[in-house]
Protein backbone atom coordinates (compact mmCIF):
# COMPACT_ATOMS: atom_id res chain seq x y z
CA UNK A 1 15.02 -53.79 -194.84
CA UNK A 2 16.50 -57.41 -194.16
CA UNK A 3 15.77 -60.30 -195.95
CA UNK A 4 13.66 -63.21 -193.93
CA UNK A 5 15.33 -66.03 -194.18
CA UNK A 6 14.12 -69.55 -193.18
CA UNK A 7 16.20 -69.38 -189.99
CA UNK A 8 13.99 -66.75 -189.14
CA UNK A 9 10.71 -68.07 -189.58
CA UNK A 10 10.01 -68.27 -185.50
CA UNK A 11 10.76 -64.63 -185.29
CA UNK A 12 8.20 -63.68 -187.66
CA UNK A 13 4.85 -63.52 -185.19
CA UNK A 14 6.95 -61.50 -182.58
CA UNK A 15 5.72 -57.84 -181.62
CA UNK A 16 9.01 -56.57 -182.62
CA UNK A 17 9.40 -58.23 -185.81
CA UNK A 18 5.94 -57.18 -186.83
CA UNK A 19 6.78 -53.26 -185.99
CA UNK A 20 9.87 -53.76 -188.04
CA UNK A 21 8.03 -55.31 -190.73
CA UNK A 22 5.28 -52.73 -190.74
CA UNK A 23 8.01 -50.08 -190.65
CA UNK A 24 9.89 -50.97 -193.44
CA UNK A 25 7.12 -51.72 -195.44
CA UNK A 26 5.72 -48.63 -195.43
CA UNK A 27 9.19 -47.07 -195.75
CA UNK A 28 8.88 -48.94 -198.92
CA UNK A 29 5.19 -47.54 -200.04
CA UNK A 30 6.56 -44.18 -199.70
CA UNK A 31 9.51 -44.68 -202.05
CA UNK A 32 6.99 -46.29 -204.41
CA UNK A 33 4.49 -43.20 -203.74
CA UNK A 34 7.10 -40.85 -204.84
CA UNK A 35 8.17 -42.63 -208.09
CA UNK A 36 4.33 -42.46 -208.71
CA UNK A 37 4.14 -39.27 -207.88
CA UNK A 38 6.25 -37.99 -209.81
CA UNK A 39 5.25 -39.45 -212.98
CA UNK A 40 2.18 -37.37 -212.15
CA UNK A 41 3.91 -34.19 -212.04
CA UNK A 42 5.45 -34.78 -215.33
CA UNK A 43 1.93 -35.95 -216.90
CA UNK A 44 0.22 -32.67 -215.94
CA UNK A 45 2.59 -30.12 -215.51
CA UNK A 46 4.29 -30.66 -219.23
CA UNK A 47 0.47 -29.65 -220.47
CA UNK A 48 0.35 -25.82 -219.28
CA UNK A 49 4.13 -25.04 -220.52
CA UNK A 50 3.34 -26.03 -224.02
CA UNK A 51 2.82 -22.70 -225.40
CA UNK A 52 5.62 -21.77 -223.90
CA UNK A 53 7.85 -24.36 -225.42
CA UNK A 54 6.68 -23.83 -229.15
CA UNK A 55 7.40 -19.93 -228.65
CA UNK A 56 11.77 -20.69 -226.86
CA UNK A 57 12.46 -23.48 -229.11
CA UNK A 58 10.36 -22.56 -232.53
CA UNK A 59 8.52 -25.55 -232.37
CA UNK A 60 5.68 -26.29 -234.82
CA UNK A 61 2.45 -27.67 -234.12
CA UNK A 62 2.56 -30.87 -234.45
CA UNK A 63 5.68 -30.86 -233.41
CA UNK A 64 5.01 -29.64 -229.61
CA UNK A 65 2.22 -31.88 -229.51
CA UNK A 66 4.71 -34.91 -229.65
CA UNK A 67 6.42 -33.68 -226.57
CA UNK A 68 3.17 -34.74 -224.78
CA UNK A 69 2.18 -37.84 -227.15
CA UNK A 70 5.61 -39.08 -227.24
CA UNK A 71 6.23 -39.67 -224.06
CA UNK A 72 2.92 -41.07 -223.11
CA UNK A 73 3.60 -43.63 -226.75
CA UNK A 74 7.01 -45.11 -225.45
CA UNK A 75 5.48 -45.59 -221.93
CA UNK A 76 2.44 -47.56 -224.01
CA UNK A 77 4.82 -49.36 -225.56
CA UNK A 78 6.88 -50.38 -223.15
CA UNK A 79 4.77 -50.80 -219.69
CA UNK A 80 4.33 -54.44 -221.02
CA UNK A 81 7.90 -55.42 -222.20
CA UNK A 82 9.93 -53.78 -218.62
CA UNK A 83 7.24 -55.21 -216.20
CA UNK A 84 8.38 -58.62 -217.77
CA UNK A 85 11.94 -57.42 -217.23
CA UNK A 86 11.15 -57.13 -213.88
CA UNK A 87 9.69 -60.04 -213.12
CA UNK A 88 13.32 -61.76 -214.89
CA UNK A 89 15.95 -59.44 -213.63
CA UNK A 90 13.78 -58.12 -210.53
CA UNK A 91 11.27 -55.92 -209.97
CA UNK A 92 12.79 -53.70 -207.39
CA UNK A 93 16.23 -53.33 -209.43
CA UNK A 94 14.35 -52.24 -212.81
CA UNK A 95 12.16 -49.46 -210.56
CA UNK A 96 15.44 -47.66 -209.63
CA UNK A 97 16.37 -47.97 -212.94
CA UNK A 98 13.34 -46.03 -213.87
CA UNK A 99 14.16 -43.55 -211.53
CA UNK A 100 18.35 -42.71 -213.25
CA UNK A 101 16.28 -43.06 -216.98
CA UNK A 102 13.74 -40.96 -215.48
CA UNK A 103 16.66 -38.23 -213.84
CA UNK A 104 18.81 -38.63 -216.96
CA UNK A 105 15.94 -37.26 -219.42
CA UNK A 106 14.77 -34.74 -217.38
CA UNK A 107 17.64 -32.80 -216.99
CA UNK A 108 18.27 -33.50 -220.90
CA UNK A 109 14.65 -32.19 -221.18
CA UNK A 110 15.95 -28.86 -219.66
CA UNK A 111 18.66 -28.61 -221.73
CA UNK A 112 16.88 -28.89 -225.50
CA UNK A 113 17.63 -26.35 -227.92
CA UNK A 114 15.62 -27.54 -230.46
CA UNK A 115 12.34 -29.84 -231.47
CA UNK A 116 13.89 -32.61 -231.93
CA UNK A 117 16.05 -32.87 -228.66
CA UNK A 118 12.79 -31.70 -226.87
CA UNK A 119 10.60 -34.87 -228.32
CA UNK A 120 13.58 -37.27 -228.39
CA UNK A 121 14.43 -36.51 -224.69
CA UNK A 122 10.83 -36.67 -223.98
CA UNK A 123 10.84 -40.25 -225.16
CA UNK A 124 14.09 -41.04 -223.01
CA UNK A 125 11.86 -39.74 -220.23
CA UNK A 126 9.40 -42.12 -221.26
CA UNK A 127 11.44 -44.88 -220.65
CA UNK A 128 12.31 -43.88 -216.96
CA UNK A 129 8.79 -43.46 -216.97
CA UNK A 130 7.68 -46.26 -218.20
CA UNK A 131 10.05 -48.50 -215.77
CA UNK A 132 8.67 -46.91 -212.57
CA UNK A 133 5.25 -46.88 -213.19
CA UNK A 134 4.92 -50.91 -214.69
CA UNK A 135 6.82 -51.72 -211.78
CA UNK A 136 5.37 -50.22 -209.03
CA UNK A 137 2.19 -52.10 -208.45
CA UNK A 138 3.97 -55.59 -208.42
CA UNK A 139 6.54 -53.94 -206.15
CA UNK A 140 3.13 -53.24 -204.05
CA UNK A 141 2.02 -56.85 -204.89
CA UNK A 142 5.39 -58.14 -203.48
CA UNK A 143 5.09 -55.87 -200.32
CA UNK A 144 2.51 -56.54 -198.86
CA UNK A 145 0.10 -59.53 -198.62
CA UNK A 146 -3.61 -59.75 -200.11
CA UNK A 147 -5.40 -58.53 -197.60
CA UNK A 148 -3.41 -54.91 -197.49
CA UNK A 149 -2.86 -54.58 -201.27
CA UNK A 150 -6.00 -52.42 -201.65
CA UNK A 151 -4.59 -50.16 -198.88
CA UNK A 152 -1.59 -49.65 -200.33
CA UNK A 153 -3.02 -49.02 -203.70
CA UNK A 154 -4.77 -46.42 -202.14
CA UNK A 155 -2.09 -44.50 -200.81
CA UNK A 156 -0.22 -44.92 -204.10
CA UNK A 157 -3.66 -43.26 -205.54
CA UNK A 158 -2.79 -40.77 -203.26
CA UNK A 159 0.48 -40.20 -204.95
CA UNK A 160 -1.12 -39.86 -208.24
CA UNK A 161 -3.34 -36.94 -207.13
CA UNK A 162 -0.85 -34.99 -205.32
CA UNK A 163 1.54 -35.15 -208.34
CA UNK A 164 -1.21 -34.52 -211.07
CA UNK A 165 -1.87 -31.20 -208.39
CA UNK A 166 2.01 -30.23 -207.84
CA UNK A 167 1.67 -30.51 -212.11
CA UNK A 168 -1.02 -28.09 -212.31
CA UNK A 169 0.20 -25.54 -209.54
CA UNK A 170 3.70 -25.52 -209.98
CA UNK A 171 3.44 -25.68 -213.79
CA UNK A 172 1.70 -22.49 -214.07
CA UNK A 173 3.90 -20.60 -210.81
CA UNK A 174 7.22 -21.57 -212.80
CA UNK A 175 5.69 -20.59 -216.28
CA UNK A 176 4.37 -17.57 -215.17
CA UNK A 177 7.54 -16.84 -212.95
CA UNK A 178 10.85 -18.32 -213.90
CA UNK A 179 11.08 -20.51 -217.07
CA UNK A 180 9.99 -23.54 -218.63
CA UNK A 181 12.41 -25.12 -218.41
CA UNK A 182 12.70 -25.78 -214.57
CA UNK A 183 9.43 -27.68 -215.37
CA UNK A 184 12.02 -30.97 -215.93
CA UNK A 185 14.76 -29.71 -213.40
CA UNK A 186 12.83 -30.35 -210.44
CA UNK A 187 12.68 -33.85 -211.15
CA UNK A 188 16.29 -34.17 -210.80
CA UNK A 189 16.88 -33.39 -207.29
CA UNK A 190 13.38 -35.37 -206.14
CA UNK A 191 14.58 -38.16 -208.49
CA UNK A 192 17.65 -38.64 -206.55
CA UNK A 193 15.93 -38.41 -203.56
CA UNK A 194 13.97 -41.11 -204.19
CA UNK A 195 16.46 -43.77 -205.55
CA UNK A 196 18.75 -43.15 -202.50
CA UNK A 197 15.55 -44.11 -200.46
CA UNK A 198 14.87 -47.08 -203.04
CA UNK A 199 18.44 -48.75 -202.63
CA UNK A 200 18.23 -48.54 -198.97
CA UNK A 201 14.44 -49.92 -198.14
CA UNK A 202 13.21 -51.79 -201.35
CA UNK A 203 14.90 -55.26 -202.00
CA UNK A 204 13.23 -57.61 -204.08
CA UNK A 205 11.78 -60.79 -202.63
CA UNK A 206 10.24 -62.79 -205.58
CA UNK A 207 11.79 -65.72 -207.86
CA UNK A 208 13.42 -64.88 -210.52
CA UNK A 209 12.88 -66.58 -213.53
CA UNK A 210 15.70 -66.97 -215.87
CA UNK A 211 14.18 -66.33 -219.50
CA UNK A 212 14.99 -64.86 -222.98
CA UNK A 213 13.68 -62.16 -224.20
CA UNK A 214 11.47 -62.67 -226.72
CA UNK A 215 12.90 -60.10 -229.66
CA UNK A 216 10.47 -61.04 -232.09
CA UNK A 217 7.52 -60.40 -230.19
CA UNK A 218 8.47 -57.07 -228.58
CA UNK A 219 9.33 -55.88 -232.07
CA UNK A 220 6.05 -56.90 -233.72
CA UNK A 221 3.84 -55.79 -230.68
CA UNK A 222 5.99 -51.88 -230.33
CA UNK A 223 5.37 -51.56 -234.20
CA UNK A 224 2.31 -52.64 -233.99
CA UNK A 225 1.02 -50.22 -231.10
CA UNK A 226 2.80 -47.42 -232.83
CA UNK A 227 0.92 -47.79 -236.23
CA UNK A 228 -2.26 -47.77 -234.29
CA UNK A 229 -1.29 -44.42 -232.43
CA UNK A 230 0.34 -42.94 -234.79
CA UNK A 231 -2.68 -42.91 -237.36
CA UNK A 232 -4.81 -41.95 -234.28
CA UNK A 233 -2.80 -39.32 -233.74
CA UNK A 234 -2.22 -37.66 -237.04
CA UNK A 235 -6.01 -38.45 -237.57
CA UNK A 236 -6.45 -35.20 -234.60
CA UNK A 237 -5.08 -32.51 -237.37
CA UNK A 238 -5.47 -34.06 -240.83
CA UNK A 239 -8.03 -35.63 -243.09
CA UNK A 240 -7.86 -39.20 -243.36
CA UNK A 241 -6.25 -40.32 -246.09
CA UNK A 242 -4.55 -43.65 -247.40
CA UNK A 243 -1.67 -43.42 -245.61
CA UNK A 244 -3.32 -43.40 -242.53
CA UNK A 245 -5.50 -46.23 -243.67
CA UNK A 246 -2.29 -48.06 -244.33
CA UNK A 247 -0.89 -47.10 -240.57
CA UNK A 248 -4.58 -48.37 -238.75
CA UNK A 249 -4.84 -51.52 -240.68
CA UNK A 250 -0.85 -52.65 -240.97
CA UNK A 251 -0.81 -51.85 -236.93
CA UNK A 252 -4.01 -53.70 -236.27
CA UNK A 253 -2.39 -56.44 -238.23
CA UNK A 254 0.65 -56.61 -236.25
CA UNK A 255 -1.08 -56.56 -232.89
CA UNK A 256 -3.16 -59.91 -234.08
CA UNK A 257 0.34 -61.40 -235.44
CA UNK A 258 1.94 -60.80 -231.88
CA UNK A 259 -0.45 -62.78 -230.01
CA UNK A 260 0.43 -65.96 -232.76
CA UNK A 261 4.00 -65.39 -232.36
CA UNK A 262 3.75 -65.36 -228.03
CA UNK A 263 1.68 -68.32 -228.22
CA UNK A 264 4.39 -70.13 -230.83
CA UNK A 265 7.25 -68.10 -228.21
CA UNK A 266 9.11 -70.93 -225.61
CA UNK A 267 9.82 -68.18 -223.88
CA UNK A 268 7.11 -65.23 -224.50
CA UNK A 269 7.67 -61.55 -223.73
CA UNK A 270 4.04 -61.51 -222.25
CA UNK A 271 2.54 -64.58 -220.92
CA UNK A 272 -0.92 -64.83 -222.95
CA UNK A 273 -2.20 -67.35 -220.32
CA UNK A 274 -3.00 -64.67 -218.25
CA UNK A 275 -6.03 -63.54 -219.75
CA UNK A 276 -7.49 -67.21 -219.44
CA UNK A 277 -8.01 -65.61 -215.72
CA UNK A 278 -12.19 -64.86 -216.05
CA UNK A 279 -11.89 -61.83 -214.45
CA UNK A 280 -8.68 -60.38 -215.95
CA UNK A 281 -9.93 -59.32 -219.46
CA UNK A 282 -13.01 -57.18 -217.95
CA UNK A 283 -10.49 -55.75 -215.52
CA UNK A 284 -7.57 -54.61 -218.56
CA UNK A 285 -10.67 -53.38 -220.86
CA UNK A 286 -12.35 -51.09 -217.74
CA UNK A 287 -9.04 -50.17 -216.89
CA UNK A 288 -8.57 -48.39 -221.39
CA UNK A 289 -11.87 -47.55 -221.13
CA UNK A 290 -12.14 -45.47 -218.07
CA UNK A 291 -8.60 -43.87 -219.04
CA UNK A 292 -9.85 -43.30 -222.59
CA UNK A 293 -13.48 -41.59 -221.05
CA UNK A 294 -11.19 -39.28 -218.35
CA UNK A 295 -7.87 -38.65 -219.65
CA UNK A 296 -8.96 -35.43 -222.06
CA UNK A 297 -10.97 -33.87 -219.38
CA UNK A 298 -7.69 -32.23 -218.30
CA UNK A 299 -7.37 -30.82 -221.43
CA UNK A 300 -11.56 -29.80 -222.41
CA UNK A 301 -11.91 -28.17 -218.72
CA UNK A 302 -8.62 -26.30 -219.45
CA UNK A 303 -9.09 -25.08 -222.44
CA UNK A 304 -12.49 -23.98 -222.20
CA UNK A 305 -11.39 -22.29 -219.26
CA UNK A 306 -8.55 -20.34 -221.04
CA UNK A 307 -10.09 -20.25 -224.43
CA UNK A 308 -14.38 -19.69 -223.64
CA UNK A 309 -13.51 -17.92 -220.15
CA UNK A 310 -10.39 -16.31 -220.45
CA UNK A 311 -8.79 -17.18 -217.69
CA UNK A 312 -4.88 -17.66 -217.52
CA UNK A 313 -3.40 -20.83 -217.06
CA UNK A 314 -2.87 -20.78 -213.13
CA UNK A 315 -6.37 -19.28 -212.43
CA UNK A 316 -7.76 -22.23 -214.75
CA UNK A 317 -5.79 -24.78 -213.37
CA UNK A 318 -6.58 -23.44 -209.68
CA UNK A 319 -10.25 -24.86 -210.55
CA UNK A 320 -9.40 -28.19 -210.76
CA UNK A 321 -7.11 -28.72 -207.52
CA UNK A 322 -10.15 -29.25 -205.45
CA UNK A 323 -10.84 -32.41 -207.67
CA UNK A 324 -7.15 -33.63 -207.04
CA UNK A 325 -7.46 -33.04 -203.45
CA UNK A 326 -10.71 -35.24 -203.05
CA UNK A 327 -9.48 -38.37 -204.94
CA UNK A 328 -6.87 -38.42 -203.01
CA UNK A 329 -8.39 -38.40 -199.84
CA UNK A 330 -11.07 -40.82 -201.09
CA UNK A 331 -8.17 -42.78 -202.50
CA UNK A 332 -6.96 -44.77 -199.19
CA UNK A 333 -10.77 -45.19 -198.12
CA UNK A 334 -11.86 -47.04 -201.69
CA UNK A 335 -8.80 -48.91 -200.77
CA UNK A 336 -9.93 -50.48 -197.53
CA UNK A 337 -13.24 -50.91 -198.89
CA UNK A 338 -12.04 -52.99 -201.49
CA UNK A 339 -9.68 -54.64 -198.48
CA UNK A 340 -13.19 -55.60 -196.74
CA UNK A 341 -15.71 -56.29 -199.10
CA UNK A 342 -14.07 -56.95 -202.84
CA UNK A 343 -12.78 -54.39 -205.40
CA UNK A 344 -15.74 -55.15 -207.96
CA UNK A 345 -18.34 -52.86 -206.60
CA UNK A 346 -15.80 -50.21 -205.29
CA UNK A 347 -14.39 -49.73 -208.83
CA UNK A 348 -18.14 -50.20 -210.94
CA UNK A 349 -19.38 -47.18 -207.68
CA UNK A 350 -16.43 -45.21 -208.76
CA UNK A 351 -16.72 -45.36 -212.24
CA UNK A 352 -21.07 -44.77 -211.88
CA UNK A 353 -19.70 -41.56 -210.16
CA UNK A 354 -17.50 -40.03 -213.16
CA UNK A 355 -20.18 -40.33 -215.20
CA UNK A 356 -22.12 -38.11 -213.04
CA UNK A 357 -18.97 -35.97 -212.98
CA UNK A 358 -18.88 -36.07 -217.14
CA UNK A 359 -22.80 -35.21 -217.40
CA UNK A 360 -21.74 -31.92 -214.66
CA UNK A 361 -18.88 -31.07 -217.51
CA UNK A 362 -21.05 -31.05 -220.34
CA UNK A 363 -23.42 -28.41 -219.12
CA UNK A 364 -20.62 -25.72 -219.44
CA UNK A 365 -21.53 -22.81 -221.60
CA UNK A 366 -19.76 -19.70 -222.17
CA UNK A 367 -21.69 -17.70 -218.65
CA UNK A 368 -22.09 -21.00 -216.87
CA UNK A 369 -21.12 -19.98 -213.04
CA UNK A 370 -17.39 -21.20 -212.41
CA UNK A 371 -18.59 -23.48 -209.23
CA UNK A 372 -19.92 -25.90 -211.55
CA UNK A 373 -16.42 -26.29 -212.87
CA UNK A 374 -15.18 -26.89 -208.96
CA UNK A 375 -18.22 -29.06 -207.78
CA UNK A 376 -17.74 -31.51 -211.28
CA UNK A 377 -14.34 -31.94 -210.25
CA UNK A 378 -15.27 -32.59 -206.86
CA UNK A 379 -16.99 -35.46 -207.81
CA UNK A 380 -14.76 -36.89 -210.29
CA UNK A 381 -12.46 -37.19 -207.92
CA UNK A 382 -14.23 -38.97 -205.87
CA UNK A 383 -15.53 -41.59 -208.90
CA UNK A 384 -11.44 -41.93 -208.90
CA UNK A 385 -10.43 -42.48 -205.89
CA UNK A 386 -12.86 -45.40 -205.61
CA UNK A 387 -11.71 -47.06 -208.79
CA UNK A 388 -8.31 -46.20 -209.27
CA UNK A 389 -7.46 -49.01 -205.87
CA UNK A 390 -10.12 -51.34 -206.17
CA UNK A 391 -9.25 -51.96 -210.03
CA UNK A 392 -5.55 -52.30 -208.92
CA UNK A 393 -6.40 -54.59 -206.44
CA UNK A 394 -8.66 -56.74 -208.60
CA UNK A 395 -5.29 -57.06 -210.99
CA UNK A 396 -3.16 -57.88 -208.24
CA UNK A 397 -5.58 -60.51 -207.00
CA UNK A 398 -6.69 -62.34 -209.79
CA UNK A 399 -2.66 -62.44 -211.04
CA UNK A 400 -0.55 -65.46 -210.01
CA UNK A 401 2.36 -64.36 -207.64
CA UNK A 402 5.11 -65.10 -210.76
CA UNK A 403 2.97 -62.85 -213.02
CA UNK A 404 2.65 -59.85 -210.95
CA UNK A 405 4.45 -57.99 -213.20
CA UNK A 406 3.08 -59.14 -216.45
CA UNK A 407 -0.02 -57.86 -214.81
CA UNK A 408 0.83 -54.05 -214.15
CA UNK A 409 2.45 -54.24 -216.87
CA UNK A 410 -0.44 -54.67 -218.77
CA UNK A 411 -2.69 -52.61 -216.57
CA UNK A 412 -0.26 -49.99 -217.71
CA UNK A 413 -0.61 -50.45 -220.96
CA UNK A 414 -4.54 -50.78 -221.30
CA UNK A 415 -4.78 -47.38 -219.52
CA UNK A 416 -2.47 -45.48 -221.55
CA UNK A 417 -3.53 -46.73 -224.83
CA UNK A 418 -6.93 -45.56 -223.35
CA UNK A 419 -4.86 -42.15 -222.51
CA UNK A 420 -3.66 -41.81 -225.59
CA UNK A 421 -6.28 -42.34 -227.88
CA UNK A 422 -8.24 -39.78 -225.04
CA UNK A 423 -6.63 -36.99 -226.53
CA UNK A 424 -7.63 -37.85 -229.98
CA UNK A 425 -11.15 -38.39 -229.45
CA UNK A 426 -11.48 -35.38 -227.91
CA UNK A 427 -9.81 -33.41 -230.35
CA UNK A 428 -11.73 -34.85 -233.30
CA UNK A 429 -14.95 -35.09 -231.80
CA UNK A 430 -14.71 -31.13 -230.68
CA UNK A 431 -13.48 -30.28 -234.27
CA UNK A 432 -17.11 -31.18 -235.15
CA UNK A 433 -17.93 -27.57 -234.24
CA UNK A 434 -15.33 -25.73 -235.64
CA UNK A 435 -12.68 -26.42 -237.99
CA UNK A 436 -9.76 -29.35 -236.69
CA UNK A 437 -6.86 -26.88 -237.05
CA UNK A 438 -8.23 -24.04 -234.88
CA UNK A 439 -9.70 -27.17 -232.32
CA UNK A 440 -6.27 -28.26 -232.08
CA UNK A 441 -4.71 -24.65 -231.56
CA UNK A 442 -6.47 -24.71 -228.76
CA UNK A 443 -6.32 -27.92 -227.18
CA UNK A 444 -2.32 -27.26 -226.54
CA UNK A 445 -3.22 -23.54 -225.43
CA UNK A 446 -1.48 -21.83 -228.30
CA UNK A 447 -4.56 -19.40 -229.16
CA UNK A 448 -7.57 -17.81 -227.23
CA UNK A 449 -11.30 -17.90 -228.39
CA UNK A 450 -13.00 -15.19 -229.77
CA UNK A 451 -15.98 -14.35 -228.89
CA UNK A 452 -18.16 -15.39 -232.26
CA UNK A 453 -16.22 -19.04 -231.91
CA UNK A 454 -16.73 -19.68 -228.04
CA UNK A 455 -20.19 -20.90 -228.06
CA UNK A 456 -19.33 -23.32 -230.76
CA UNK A 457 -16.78 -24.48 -229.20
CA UNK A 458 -18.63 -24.80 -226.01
CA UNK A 459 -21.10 -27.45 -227.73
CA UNK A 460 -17.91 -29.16 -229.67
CA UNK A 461 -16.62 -30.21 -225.93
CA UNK A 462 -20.26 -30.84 -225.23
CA UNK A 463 -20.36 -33.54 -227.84
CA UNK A 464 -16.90 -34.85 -226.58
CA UNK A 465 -17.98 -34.58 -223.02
CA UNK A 466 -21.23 -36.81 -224.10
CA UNK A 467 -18.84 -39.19 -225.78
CA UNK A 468 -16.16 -39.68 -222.72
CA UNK A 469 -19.82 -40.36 -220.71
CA UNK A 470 -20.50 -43.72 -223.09
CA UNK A 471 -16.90 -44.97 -222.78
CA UNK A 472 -17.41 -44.69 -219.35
CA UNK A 473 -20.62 -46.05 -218.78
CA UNK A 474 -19.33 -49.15 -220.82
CA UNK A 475 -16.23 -49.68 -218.05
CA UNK A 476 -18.84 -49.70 -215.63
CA UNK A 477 -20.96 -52.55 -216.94
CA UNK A 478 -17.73 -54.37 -217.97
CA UNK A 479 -16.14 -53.85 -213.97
CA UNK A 480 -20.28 -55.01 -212.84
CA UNK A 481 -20.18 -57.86 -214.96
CA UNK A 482 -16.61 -58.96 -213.08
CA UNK A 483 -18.71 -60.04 -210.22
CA UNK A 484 -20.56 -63.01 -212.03
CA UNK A 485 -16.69 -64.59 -213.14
């Protein structure tokens, strides 16, 4: 894709130079649909080989948990600090960086022999991870002009469904048929796919802006974060106890002393003058709060499915597809709407649906009819497809053109704190009904119901089902109340 110069500026309205442009641009979107999709693949598809990784590499149990929390942590982490690298070094260049990260720990992946090569590469796929997905939506931003954004979004919502279905259906074929293993192996040859296709369509277009990094502030904000996870996350199989106290209150503490030292910072990591945008903190807060109400409903549908119904993990996951295959379908259409008329009430519509879709979940009992399961995933995909673009777009929009990638970054961020701390809430509030060990057992698949247990169970991810339904009602009065900024 060439560069347009000023020399070229009376070409730019001809027929031929608009096919061209329309061409490569959506060259483009489909190199940045395949990054996202397959960050997807590796989100879902890592959940149903779990079992299967404790049993080949003798993993414990909160060890194998890690190799799902640890990668989601370092792409928390660092969503904020690498869309800021790309808005220095260039957006486009640290996307195919991603993607080598993102090969590199894969195929390491594959290769662990042990725990802790499994959760350290994990990490190092983070960080691939973490670079494609922060970058992609100012990539978008730079792409394409305002009134397409939401469009585009939509497609890339698109990617995000097919992946999270490849994850599902290919993780349980190559469980049940080959080996775990190839679970990170196919992302090697798609990988390289996509970075050839990256170096020859993407180029970056936007200023540079030639800045420090601010150590300091990275350092306290990644500790920070971490503390807060980490005693979230520990908080899922053990009592609370003064260590954890220590973890929640020192993180807390380091968050709150970031935001000083970026506002003291000549040159800050994250530019804090972004939130001074009315509509920016409702958008970040909908965006943790929707991710934090839908993120564990992967894991509740699944494992009442395997450990109330019995079901293997293919047959389970074969439930959910329909879901998948709505949102993204729904996906490009929530994206024009929010083209034509806004993306507040597009995202608020969208988020109203899920908890429709939440309330549909909760009535699952150990002889509820199996359709119920398929019809409630139905309609939460199509509550996602409407928000997922709209709340992009209202990012994308309300961000100045030199913060675009402060701004996913952030986005990032918000929803996988909200992703993370998903997984917790769900565990813990379940756990109500039966003891936290067993709960967690089977929230990573590693042991079936019995019978006496499944109906307790079955109102434990009733209670957490009720719960996810609050957090998301609360996004949609917060995405709403965007419309009075």
């Amino acid at each position: 894709m060439a560069r347009i110069t000023p020399a070229d500026d009376q070409l730019r309205d001809t027929p031929d130079h608009r096919h061209d442009s329309d061409r490569s641009n959506n060259l483009a979107l489909l190199v940045i649909v395949i990054g996202v999709l397959m960050a997807a693949v590796d989100t879902t598809i890592v959940v149903l080989a779990l079992p299967e990784m404790q049993r080949s590499l003798h993993v414990g149990l909160s060890g194998v948990i890690w190799v799902i929390i640890g990668y989601l942590l370092v792409i928390t982490l660092l969503a904020t600090q690498v869309g800021r690298l790309g808005d220095m070094f260039g957006r486009v260049r640290m996307y195919e960086v991603g993607f080598i990260v993102f090969i590199v720990g894969s195929a390491l992946c594959a290769l662990s022999l042990n725990e802790a090569m499994i959760v350290g590469f994990r990490v190092l796929q983070g960080v691939g991870g973490a670079l494609i997905t922060a970058n992609s939506g100012a990539v978008i931003a730079d792409t394409f002009p305002p009134e397409r954004r939401g469009r585009a979004y939509g497609y890339n919502a698109v990617g995000w469904s097919v992946g999270a279905i490849l994850g599902i259906l290919l993780g349980g074929l190559i469980i049940t048929y080959i080996s775990w293993r190839w679970i990170f192996w196919i992302n090697v040859p798609t990988g390289l796919l996509a970075f050839a296709m990256a170096l020859r369509v993407l180029h970056d277009r936007a200023e540079r802006q030639a800045r420090r990094l601010d150590i300091a502030g990275m350092a306290t904000l990644g500790i920070g974060l971490f503390g807060v996870l980490w005693a979230i996350t520990n908080l899922a199989t053990s009592q609370l106890d003064a260590l954890m106290i220590v973890e929640l209150v020192g993180g807390v503490l380091l968050v709150a002393a970031f935001v000083f030292i970026e506002k003291a910072s000549p040159n800050p990591m994250v530019d804090l003058s972004i939130f001074t945008i009315p509509t920016m903190s409702p958008t970040m807060i909908a965006a943790a709060l929707q991710a934090l109400a839908s993120f564990a409903v992967l894991f509740l549908v699944i494992m009442y499915l395997q450990g109330v119904r019995h079901l293997t993990p293919l047959d389970a996951s074969l439930l959910l597809v329909p879901g998948y295959l709505v949102g993204g379908l729904v996906g490009p259409i929530g994206g024009r709407l929010s083209d034509r008329i806004g993306p507040v009430w597009p995202a608020t519509a969208g988020l109203a649906v899920q908890v429709i879709a939440l309330g549909m979940y909760a009535q699952l009992g150990v002889a509820t009819p199996l359709g119920l399961v398929v019809a409630a995933s139905v309609v939460n995909g199509i509550g996602g497809g409407g928000f997922y673009p709209a709340n992009n777009a209202a990012i994308m929009k309300a961000a100045p053109g030199r913060s675009f990638g402060v701004a996913s970054g952030m986005l990032r961020t918000f929803s996988n704190v909200g992703m993370v701390f998903s997984f917790s809430v769900a565990i813990l509030v379940a756990a109500h009904s039966l003891s936290r060990h067993v709960a967690f057992a089977i929230f990573v698949g590693t042991t079936t119901l019995h019978p006496a247990l499944a109906a307790d169970f079955s109102r434990g991810i009733h209670a957490a089902f009720y719960a996810s339904m609050g957090f998301m009602a609360l996004a949609a009065v917060l995405s709403a109340l965007r419309g009075k900024s």
